[in-house]
N, C-alpha and C. Protein backbone atom coordinates (compact mmCIF):
# COMPACT_ATOMS: atom_id res chain seq x y z
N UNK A 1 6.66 17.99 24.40
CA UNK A 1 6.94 16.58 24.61
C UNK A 1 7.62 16.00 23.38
N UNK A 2 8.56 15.04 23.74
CA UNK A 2 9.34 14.37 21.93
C UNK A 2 8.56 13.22 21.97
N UNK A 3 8.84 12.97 20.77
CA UNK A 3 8.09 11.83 20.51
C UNK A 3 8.83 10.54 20.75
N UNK A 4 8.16 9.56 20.60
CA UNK A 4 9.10 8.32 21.51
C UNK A 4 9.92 7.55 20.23
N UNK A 5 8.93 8.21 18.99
CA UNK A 5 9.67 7.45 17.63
C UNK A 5 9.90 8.26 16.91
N UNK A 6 11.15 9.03 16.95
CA UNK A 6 12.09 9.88 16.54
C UNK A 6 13.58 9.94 16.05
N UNK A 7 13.75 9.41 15.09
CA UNK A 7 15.51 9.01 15.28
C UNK A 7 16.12 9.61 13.85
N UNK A 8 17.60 10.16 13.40
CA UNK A 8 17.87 10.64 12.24
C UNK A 8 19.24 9.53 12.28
N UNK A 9 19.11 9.19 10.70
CA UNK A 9 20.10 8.14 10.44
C UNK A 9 20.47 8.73 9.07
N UNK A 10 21.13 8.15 8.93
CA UNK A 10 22.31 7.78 7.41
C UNK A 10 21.35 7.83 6.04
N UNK A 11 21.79 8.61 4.99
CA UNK A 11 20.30 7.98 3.95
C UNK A 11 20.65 6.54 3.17
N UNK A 12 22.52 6.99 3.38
CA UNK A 12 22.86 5.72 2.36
C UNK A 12 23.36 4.52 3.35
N UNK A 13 23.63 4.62 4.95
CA UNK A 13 23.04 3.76 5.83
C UNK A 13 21.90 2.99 5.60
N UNK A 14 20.64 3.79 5.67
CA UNK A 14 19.36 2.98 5.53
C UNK A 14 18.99 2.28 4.60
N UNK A 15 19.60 2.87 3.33
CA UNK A 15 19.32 2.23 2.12
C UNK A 15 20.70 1.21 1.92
N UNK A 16 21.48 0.88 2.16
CA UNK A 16 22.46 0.06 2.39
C UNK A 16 21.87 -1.58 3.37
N UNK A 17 21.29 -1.26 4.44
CA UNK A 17 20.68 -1.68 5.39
C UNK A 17 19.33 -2.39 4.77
N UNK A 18 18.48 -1.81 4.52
CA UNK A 18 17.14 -2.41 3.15
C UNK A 18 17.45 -3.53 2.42
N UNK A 19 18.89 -2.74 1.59
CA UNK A 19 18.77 -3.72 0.51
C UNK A 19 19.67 -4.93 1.08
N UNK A 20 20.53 -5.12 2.15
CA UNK A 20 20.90 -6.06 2.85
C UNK A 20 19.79 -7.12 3.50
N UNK A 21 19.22 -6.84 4.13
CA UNK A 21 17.94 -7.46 4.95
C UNK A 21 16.23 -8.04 4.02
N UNK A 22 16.15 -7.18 2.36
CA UNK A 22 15.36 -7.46 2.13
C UNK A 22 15.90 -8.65 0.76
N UNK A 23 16.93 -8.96 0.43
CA UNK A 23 17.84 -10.08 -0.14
C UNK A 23 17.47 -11.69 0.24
N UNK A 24 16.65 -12.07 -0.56
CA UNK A 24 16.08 -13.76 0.03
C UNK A 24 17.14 -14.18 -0.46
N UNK A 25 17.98 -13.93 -1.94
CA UNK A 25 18.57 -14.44 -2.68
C UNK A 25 19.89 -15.41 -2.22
N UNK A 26 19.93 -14.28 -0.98
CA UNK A 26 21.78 -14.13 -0.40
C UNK A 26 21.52 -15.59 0.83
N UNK A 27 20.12 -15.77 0.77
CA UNK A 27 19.73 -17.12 1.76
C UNK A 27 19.75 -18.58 1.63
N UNK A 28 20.24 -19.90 1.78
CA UNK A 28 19.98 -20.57 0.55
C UNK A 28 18.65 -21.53 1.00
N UNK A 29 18.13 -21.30 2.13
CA UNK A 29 16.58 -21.95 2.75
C UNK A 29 15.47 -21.49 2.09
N UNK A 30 15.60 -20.15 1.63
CA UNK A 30 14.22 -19.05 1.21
C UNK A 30 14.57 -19.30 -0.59
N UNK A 31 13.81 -19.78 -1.26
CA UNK A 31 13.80 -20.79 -2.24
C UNK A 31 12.90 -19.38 -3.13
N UNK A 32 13.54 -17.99 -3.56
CA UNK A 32 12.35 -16.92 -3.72
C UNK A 32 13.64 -15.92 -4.29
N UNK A 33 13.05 -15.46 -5.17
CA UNK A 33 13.73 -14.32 -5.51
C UNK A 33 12.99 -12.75 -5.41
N UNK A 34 11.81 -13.18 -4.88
CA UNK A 34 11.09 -11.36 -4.17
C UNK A 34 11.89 -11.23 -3.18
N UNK A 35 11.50 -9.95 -3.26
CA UNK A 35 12.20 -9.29 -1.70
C UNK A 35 11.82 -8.95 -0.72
N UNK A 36 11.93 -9.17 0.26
CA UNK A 36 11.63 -9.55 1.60
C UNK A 36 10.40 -8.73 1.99
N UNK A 37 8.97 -9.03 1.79
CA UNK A 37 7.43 -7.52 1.89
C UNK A 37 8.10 -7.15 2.97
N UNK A 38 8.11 -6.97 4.22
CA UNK A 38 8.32 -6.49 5.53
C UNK A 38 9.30 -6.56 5.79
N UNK A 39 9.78 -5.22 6.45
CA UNK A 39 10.68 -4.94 7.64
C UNK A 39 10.43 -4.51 8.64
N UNK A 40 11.23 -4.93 9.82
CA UNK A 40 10.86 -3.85 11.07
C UNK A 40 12.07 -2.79 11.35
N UNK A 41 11.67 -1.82 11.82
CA UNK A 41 12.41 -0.92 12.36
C UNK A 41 12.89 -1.13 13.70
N UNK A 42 13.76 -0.83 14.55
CA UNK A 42 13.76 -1.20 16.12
C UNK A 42 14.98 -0.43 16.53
N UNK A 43 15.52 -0.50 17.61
CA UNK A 43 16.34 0.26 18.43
C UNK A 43 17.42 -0.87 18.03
N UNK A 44 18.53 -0.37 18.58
CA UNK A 44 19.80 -1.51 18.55
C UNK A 44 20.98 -0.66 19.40
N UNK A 45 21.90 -1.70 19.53
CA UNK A 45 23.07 -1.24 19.99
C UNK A 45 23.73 -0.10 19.82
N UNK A 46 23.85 0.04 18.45
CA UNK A 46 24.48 0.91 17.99
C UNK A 46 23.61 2.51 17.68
N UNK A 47 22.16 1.99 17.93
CA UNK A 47 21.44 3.39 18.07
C UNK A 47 20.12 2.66 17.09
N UNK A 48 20.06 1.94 15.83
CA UNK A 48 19.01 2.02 14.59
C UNK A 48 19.02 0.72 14.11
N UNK A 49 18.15 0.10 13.80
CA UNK A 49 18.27 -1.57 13.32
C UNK A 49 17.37 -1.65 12.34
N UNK A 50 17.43 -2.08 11.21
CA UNK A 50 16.31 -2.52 9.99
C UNK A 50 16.73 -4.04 10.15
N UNK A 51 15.55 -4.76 10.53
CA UNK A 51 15.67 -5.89 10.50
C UNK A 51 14.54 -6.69 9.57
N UNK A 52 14.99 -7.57 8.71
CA UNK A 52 13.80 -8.87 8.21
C UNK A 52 13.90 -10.16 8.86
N UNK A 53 13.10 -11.24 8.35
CA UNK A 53 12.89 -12.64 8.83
C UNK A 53 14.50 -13.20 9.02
N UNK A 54 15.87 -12.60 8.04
CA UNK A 54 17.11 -13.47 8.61
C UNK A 54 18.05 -12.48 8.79
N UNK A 55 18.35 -11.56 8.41
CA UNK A 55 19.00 -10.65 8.64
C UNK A 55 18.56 -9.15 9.02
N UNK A 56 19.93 -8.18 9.46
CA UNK A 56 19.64 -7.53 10.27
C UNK A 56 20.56 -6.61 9.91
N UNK A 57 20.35 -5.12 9.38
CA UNK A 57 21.42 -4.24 9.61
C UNK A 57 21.34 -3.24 10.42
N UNK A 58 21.87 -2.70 10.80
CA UNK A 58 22.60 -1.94 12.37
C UNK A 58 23.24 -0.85 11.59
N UNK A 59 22.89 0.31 12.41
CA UNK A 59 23.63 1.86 11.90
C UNK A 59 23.45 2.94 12.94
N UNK A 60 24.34 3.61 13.07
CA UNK A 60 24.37 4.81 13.81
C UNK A 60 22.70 5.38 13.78
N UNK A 61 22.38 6.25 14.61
CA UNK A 61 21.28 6.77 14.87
C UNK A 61 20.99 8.06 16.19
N UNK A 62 20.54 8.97 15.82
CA UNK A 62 20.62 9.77 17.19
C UNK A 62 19.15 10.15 17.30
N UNK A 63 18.49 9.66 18.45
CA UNK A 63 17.03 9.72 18.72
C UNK A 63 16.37 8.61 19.37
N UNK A 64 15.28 8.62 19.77
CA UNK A 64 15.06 7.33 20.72
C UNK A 64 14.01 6.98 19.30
N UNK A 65 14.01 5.21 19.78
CA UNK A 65 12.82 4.43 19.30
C UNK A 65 12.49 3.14 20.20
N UNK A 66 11.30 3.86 20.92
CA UNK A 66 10.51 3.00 21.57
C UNK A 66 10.35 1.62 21.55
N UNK A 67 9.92 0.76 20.35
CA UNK A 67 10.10 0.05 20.66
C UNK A 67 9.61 -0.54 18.64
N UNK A 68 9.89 -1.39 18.30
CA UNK A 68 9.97 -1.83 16.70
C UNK A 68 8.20 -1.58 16.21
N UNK A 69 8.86 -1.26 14.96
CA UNK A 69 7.52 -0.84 13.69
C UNK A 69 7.52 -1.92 12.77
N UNK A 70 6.55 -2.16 12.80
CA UNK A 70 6.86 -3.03 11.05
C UNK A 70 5.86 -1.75 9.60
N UNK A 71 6.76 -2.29 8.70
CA UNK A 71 6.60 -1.04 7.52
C UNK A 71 6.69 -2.19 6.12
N UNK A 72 6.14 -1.76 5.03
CA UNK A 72 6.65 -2.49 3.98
C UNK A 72 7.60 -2.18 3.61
N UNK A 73 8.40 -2.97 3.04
CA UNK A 73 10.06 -3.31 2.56
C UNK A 73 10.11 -2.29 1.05
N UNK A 74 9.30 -2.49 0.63
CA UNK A 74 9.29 -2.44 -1.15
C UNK A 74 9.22 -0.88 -1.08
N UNK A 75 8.04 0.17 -0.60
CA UNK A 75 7.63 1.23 -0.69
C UNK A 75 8.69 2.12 0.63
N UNK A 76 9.59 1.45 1.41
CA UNK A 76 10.61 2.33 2.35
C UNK A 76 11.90 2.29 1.50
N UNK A 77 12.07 1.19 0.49
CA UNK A 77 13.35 1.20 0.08
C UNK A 77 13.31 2.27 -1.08
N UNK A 78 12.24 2.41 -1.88
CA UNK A 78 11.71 2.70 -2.97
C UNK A 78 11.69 4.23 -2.86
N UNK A 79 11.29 4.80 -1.22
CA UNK A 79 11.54 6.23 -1.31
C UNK A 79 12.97 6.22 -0.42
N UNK A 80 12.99 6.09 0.43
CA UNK A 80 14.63 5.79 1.23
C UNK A 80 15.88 6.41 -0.06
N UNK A 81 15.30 5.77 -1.34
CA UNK A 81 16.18 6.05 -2.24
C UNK A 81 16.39 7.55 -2.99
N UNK A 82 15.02 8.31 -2.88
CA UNK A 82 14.78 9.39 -3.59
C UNK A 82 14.94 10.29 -2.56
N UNK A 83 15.42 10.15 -1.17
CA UNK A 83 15.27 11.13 -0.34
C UNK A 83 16.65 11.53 -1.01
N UNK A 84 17.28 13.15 -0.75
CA UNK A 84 18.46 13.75 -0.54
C UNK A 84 19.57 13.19 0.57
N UNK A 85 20.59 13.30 -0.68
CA UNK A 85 21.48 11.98 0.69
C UNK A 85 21.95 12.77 1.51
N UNK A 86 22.26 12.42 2.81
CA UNK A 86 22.81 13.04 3.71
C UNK A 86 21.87 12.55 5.22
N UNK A 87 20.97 13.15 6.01
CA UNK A 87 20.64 12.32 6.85
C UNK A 87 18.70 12.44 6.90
N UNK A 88 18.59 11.38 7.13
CA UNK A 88 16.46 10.81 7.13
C UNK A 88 16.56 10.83 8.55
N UNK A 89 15.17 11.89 8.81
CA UNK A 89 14.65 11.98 9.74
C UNK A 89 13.45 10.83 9.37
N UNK A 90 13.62 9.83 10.84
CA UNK A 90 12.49 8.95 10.96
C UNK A 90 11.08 8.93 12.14
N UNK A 91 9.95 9.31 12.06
CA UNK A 91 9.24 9.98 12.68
C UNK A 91 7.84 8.94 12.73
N UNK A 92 7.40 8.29 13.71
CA UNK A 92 6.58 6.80 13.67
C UNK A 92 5.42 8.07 14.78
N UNK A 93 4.36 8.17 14.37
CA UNK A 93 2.98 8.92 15.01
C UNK A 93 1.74 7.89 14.38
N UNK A 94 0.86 7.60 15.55
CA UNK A 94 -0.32 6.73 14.88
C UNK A 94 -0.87 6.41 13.76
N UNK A 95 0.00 5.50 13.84
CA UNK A 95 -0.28 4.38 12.25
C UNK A 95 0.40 4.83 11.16
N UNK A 96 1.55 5.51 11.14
CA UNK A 96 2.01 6.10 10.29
C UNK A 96 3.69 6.64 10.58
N UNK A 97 4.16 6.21 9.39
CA UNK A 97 5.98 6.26 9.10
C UNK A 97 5.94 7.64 8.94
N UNK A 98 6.79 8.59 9.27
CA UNK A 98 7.35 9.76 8.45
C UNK A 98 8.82 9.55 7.95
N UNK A 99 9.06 9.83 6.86
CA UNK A 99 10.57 9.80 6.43
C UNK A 99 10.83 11.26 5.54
N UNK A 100 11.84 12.09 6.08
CA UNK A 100 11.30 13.33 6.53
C UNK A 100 9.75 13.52 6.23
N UNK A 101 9.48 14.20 5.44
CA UNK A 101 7.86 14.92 5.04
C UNK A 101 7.02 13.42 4.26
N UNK A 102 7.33 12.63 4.17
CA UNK A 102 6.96 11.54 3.71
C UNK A 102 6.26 10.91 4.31
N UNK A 103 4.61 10.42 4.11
CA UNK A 103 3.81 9.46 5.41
C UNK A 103 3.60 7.91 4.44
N UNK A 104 4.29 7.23 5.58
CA UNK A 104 4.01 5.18 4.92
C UNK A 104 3.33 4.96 5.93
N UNK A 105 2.16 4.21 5.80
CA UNK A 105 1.13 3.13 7.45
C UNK A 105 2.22 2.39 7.56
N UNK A 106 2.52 1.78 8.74
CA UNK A 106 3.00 1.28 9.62
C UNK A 106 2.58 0.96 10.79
N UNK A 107 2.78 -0.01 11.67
CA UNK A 107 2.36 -0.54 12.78
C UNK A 107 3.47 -0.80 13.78
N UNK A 108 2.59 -0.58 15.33
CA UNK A 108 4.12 -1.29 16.23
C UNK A 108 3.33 -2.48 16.78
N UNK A 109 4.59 -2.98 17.22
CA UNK A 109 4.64 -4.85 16.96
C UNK A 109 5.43 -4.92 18.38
């Protein structure tokens, strides 16, 4: 059986995508210079979506995802970065992110 939260994306996609969406700075309502705790993960048009509270980036993706995760922002961007560039396998199993061999808690929403 596959799993329903399975998808391989971009490394410098995702991390491109992070640091787009977790940017209060680039807002001029959000009066904050932290970066955004939460993101969700979710399906999109184009296959992969990292989305926060105002923005949203979109990237190629081949794999299904059921339906959005929320993950912390700080500790996905933080390894997102140290993975080997080329492509992240993303792997969501009870209560828990995989990014390849990598486990973050996470929740679906």
């Amino acid at each position: 059986m596959k799993a329903e939260w399975e998808i391989e994306v971009g490394q410098i996609d995702l991390v491109n995508a992070l640091t787009l969406v977790r940017d209060r700075k680039r807002v001029r309502r959000v009066r904050s210079n932290k970066p955004e705790p939460w993101v969700t993960l979710a399906s999109s048009d184009l296959g992969f979506s990292v989305r926060g509270s105002v923005d949203s980036g979109d990237m190629e993706g081949v794999g299904s995802w059921h339906s959005p995760i929320r993950v912390h922002g700080d500790t996905l961007a933080k390894l997102t970065k140290k993975v080997p560039k080329g492509t992240v396998r993303l792997l969501y199993i009870n209560g828990f992110l995989y990014v390849n061999t990598t486990r973050l808690t996470a929740s679906e929403i």
